[in-house]
Protein backbone atom coordinates (compact mmCIF):
# COMPACT_ATOMS: atom_id res chain seq x y z
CA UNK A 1 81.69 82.35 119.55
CA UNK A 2 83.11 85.22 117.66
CA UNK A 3 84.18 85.41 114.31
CA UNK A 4 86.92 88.00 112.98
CA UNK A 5 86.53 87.71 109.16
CA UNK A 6 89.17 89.81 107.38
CA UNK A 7 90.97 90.17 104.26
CA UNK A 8 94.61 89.03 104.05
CA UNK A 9 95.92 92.48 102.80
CA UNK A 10 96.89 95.52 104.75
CA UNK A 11 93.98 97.18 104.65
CA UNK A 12 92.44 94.19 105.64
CA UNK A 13 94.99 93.51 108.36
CA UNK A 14 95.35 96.66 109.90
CA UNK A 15 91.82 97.59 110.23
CA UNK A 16 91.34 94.59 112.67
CA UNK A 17 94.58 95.65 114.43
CA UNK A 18 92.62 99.09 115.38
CA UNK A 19 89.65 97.10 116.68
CA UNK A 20 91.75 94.88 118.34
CA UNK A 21 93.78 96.90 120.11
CA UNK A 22 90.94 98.96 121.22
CA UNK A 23 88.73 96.41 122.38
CA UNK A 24 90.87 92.99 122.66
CA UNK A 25 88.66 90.09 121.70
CA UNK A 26 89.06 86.22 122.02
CA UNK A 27 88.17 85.21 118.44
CA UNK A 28 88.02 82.45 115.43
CA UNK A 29 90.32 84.26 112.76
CA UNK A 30 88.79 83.91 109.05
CA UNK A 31 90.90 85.13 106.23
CA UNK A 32 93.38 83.66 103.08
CA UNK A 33 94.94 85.24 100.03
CA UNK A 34 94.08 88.81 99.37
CA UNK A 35 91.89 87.49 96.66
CA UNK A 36 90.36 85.30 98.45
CA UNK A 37 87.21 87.43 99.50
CA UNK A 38 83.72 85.21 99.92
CA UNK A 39 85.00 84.32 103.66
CA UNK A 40 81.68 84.66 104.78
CA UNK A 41 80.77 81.30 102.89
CA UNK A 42 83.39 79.20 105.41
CA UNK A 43 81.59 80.48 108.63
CA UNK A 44 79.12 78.39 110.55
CA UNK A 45 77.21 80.47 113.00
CA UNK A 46 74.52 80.03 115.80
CA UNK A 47 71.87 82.31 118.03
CA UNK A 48 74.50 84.13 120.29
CA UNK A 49 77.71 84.26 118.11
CA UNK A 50 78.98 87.71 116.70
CA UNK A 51 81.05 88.63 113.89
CA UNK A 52 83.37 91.48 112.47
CA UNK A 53 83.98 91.50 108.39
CA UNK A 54 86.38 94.03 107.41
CA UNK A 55 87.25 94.67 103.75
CA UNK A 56 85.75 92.04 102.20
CA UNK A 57 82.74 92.89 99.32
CA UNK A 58 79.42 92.48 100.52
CA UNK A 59 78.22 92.18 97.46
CA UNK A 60 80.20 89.14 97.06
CA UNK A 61 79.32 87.65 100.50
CA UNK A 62 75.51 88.19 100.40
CA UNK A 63 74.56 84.66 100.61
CA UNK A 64 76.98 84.32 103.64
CA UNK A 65 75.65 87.67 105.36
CA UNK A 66 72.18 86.36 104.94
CA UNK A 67 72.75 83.20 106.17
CA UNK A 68 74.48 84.66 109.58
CA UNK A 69 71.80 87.58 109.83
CA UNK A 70 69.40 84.55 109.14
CA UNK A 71 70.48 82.45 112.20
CA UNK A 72 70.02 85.81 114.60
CA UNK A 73 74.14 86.43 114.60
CA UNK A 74 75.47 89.94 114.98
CA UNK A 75 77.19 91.71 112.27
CA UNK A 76 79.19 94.46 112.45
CA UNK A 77 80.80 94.99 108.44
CA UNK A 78 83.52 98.16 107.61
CA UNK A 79 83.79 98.11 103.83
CA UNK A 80 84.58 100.02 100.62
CA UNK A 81 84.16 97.45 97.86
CA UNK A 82 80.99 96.89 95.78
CA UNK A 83 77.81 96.58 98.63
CA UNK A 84 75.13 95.59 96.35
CA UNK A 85 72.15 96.34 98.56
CA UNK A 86 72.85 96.29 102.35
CA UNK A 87 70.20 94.30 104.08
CA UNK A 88 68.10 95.84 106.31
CA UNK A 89 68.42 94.09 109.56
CA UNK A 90 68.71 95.07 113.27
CA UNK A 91 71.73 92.61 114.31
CA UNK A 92 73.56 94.60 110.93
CA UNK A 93 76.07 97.48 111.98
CA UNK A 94 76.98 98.02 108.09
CA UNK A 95 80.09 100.54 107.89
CA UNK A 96 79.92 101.08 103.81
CA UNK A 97 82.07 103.64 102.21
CA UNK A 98 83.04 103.48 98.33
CA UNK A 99 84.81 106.31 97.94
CA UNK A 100 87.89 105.73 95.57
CA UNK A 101 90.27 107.96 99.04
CA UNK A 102 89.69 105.13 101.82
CA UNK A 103 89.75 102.04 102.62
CA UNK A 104 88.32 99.97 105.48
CA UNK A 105 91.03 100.52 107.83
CA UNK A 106 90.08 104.77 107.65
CA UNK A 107 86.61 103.96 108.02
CA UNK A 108 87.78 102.34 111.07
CA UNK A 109 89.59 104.90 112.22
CA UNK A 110 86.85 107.52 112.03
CA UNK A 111 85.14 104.92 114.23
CA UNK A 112 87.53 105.10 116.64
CA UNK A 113 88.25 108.86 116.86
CA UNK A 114 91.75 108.52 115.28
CA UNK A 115 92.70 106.39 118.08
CA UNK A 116 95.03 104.46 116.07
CA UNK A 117 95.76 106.72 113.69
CA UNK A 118 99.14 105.94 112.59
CA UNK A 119 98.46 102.85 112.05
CA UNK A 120 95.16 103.38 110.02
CA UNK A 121 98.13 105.61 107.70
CA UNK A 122 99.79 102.46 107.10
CA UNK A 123 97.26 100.91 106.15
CA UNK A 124 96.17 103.88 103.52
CA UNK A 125 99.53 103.66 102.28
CA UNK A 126 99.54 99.76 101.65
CA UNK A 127 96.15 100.58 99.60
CA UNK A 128 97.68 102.33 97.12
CA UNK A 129 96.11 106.41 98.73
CA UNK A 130 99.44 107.62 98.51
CA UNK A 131 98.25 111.15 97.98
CA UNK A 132 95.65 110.90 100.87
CA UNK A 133 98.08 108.85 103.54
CA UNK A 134 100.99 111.72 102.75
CA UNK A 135 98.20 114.37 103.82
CA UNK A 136 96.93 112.56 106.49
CA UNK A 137 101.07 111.95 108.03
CA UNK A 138 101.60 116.10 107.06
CA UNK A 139 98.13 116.84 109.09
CA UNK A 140 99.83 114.07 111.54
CA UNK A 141 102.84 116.18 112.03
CA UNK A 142 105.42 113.11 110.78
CA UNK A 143 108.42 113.80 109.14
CA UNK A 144 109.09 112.93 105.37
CA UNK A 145 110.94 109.95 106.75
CA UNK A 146 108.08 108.60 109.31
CA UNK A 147 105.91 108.53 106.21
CA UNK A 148 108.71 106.89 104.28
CA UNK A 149 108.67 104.73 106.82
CA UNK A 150 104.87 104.29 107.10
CA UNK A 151 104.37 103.24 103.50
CA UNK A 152 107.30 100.56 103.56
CA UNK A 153 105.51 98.89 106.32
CA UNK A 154 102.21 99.33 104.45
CA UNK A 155 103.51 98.09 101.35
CA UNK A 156 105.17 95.25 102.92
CA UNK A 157 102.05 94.53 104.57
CA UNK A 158 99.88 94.36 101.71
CA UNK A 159 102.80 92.46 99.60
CA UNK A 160 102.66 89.32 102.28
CA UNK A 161 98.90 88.84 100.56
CA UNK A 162 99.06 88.36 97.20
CA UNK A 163 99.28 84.20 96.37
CA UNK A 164 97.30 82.17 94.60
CA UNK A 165 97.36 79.70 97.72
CA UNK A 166 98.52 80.59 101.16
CA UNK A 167 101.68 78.58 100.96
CA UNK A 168 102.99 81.29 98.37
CA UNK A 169 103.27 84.03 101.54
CA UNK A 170 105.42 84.35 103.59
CA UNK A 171 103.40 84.44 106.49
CA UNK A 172 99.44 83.02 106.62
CA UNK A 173 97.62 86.56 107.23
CA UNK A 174 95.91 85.34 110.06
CA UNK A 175 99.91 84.73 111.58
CA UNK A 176 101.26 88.15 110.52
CA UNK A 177 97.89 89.94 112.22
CA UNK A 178 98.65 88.28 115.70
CA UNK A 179 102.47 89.34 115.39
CA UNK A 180 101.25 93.04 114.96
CA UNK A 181 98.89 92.89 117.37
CA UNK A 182 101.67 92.82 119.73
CA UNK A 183 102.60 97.20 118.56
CA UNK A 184 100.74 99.74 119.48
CA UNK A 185 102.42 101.57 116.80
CA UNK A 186 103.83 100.68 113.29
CA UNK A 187 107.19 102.58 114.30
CA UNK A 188 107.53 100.08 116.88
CA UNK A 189 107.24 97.46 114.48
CA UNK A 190 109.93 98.72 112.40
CA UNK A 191 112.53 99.38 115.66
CA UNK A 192 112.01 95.75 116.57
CA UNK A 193 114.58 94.05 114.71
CA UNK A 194 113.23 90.68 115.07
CA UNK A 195 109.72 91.93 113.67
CA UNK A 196 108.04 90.44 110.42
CA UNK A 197 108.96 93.74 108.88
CA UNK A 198 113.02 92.73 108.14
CA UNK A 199 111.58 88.90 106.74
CA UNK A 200 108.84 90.69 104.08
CA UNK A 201 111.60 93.52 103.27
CA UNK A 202 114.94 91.03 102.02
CA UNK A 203 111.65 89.19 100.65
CA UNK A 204 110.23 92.15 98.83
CA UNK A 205 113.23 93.97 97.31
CA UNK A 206 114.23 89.97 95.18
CA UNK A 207 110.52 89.23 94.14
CA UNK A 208 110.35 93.43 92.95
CA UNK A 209 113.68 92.56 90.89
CA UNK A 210 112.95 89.68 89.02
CA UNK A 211 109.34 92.07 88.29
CA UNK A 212 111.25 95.07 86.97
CA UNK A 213 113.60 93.14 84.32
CA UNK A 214 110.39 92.45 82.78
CA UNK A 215 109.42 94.46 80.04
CA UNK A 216 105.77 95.19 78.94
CA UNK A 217 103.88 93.17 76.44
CA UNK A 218 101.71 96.10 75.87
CA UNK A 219 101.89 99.89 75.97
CA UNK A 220 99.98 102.56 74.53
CA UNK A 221 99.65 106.22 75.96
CA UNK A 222 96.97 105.00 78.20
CA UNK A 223 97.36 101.27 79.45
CA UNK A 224 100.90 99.16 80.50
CA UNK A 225 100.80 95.48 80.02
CA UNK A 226 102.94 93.33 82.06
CA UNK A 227 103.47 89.32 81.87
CA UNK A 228 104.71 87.84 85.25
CA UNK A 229 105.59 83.76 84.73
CA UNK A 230 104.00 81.06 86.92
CA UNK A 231 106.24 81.44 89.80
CA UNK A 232 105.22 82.03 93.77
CA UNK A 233 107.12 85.14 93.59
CA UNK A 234 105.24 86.39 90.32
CA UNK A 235 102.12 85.64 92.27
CA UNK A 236 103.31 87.67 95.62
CA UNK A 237 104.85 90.71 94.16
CA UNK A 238 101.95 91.03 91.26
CA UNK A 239 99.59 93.52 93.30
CA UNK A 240 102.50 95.63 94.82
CA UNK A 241 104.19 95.57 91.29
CA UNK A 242 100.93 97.13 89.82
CA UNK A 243 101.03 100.19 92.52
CA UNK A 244 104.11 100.95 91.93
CA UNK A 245 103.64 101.09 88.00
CA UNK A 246 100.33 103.20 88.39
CA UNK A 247 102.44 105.36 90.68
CA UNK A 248 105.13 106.24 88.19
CA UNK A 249 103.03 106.64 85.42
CA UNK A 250 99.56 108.95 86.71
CA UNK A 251 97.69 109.14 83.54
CA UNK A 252 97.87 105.35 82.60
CA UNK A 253 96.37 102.04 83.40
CA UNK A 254 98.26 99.52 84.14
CA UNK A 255 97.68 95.20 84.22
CA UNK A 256 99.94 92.75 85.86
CA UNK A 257 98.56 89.51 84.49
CA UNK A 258 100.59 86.58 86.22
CA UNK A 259 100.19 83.57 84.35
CA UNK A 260 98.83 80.42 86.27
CA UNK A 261 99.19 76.39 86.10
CA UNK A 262 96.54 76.14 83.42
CA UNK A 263 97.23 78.32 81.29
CA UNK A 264 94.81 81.49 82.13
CA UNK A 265 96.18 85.06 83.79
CA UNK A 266 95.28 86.20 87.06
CA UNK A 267 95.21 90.10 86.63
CA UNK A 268 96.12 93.14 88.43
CA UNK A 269 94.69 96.00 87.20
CA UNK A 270 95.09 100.02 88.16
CA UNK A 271 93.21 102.45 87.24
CA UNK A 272 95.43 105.63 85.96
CA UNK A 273 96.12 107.40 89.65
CA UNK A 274 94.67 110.81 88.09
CA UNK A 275 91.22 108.55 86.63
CA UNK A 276 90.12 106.51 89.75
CA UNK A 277 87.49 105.04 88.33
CA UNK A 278 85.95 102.49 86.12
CA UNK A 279 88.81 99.36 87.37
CA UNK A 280 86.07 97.30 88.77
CA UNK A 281 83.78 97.36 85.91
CA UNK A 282 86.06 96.19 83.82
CA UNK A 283 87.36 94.04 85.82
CA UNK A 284 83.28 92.55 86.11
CA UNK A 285 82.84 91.84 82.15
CA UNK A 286 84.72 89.24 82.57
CA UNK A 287 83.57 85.85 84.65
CA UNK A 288 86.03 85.95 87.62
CA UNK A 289 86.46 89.72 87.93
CA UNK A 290 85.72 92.15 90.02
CA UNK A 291 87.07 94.88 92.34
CA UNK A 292 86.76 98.37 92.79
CA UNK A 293 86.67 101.54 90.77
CA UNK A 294 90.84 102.28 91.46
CA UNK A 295 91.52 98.99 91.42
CA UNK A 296 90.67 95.35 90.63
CA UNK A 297 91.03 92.09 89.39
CA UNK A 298 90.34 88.60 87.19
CA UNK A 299 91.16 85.18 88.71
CA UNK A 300 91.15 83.71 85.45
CA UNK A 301 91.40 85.12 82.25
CA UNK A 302 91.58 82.94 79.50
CA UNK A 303 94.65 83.36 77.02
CA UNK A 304 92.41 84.09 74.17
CA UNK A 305 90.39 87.09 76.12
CA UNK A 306 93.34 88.90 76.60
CA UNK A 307 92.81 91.35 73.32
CA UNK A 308 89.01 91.70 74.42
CA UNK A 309 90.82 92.81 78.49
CA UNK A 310 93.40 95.60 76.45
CA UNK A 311 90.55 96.79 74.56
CA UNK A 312 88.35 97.31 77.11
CA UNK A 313 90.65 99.31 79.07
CA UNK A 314 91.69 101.37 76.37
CA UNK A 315 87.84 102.06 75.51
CA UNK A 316 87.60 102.77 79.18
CA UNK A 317 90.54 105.42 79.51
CA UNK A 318 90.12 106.69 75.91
């Protein structure tokens, strides 16, 4: 048996779409939510099975990575979240880069010699590297409107995976990978009319609207504060909603917090696009946080911690 264990976002996505496409694979498809990262945990492996994990922290999946490693599996893992110590283990190919520029699907892509490449820009685009997927398209040769084109897909891509469950997408990651798999290339995506690209798009643009009525809660020179309501579309357009604030506004950090059924915030937070660094640690004071430096996240945070979240970030950004 083999095991493709991925995350449900576009980096997550698209840097199985590379593999796949390159070397096509019959395989059990592991994945959820964007935020829903210990996949390794669900997997139940024997002697003989292999498995890919793409974007997905090993730091947060040791226990699972042992206990594959353990029963003589093969691992092959293309990160750039938090490692924690990588094992040392011959049936481990461990791809770990934690750069804040890439993500796992241009790790990938070096892997592949660029194979792929537009769609590995996608992907970089849908992560939030704006500034390093427009030089990779100009060192590509594309047009301002390929790249325009590019990062609407990306975006779109990594919109489909935020949800606090997966009946919040709009399509179950595992779903929108296999009806990508079918292009070569992203632009061939986008000419096919009946593609998932026209669905997440009409989705997109009335989830981003009800977002940008919404004015902040909190705002200093250094840190935005936005409150999204319990609502599905509040939970899918939170992480998208955050790029495109840190995007507008370079030197600041900015936090989505989406309000859930019992009362706590999931947050989104960016680091300021010209500071990419210190998201994740903040992000890890508190008990269901984590992420990495440019970006991260809390599951749950508490009404009451909120003041303690602002005035960390503004101690971190100071």
């Amino acid at each position: 048996m083999h095991f493709d264990v991925f995350n449900g976002d576009a980096d997550g996505i698209i840097a199985l779409l590379q593999l796949r496409l390159a070397e096509p694979k019959d395989a059990q498809l592991v994945t959820g939510v964007k935020r829903d990262i210990q996949l390794l945990e669900k997997l139940s492996v024997t002697l003989g099975d292999s498995v890919t994990v793409l974007d997905i922290s090993m730091e947060k999946n040791k226990a699972g990575l042992e206990k594959a490693l353990a029963a003589d599996a093969k691992v092959f893992y293309a990160d750039h979240h938090k490692s924690g110590d990588i094992p040392q283990h011959p049936n481990l190919d461990a791809h770990i880069d934690l750069d804040a520029n890439t993500c796992t699907a241009l790790i990938v892509d070096k892997l592949l010699n660029g194979r792929y490449h537009t769609w590995a820009i996608t992907a970089a685009y849908g992560d939030n590297l704006i500034a390093k997927a427009d030089q990779l398209a100009e060192d590509a040769g594309l047009s301002s409107e390929q790249q325009a084109q590019l990062k609407e897909l990306g975006t779109l891509t990594n919109y489909n995976g935020y949800g606090s469950k997966l009946e919040d997408l709009h399509f179950d990651p595992a779903v929108l990978f296999q009806a990508l798999l079918a292009y070569d290339d992203p632009f061939a995506v986008i000419a096919d009319q009946s593609s998932p690209f026209y669905v997440l798009q009409s989705a997109y643009q009335q989830d981003m609207d009800k977002a940008l009525a919404i004015k902040p809660q909190y705002q200093s020179d250094k840190l935005g504060v936005f409150e999204l309501p319990n609502e599905a579309s509040s939970r899918r357009i939170s992480g998208v909603y955050g790029n495109l604030l840190a995007n507008q506004s370079a030197d600041s950090a900015h936090a989505v917090l989406t309000e859930n059924s019992d009362g706590t915030y999931t947050v989104s937070l960016r680091a300021p696009l010209n500071d990419k660094q210190g998201a994740g640690d903040i992000c890890s004071l508190f008990p269901t946080g984590g992420g990495r430096a440019a970006a991260a996240g809390i599951n749950a945070l508490p009404k009451e911690q909120v003041s303690a979240f602002i005035e960390a970030v503004e101690k971190q950004y100071a």
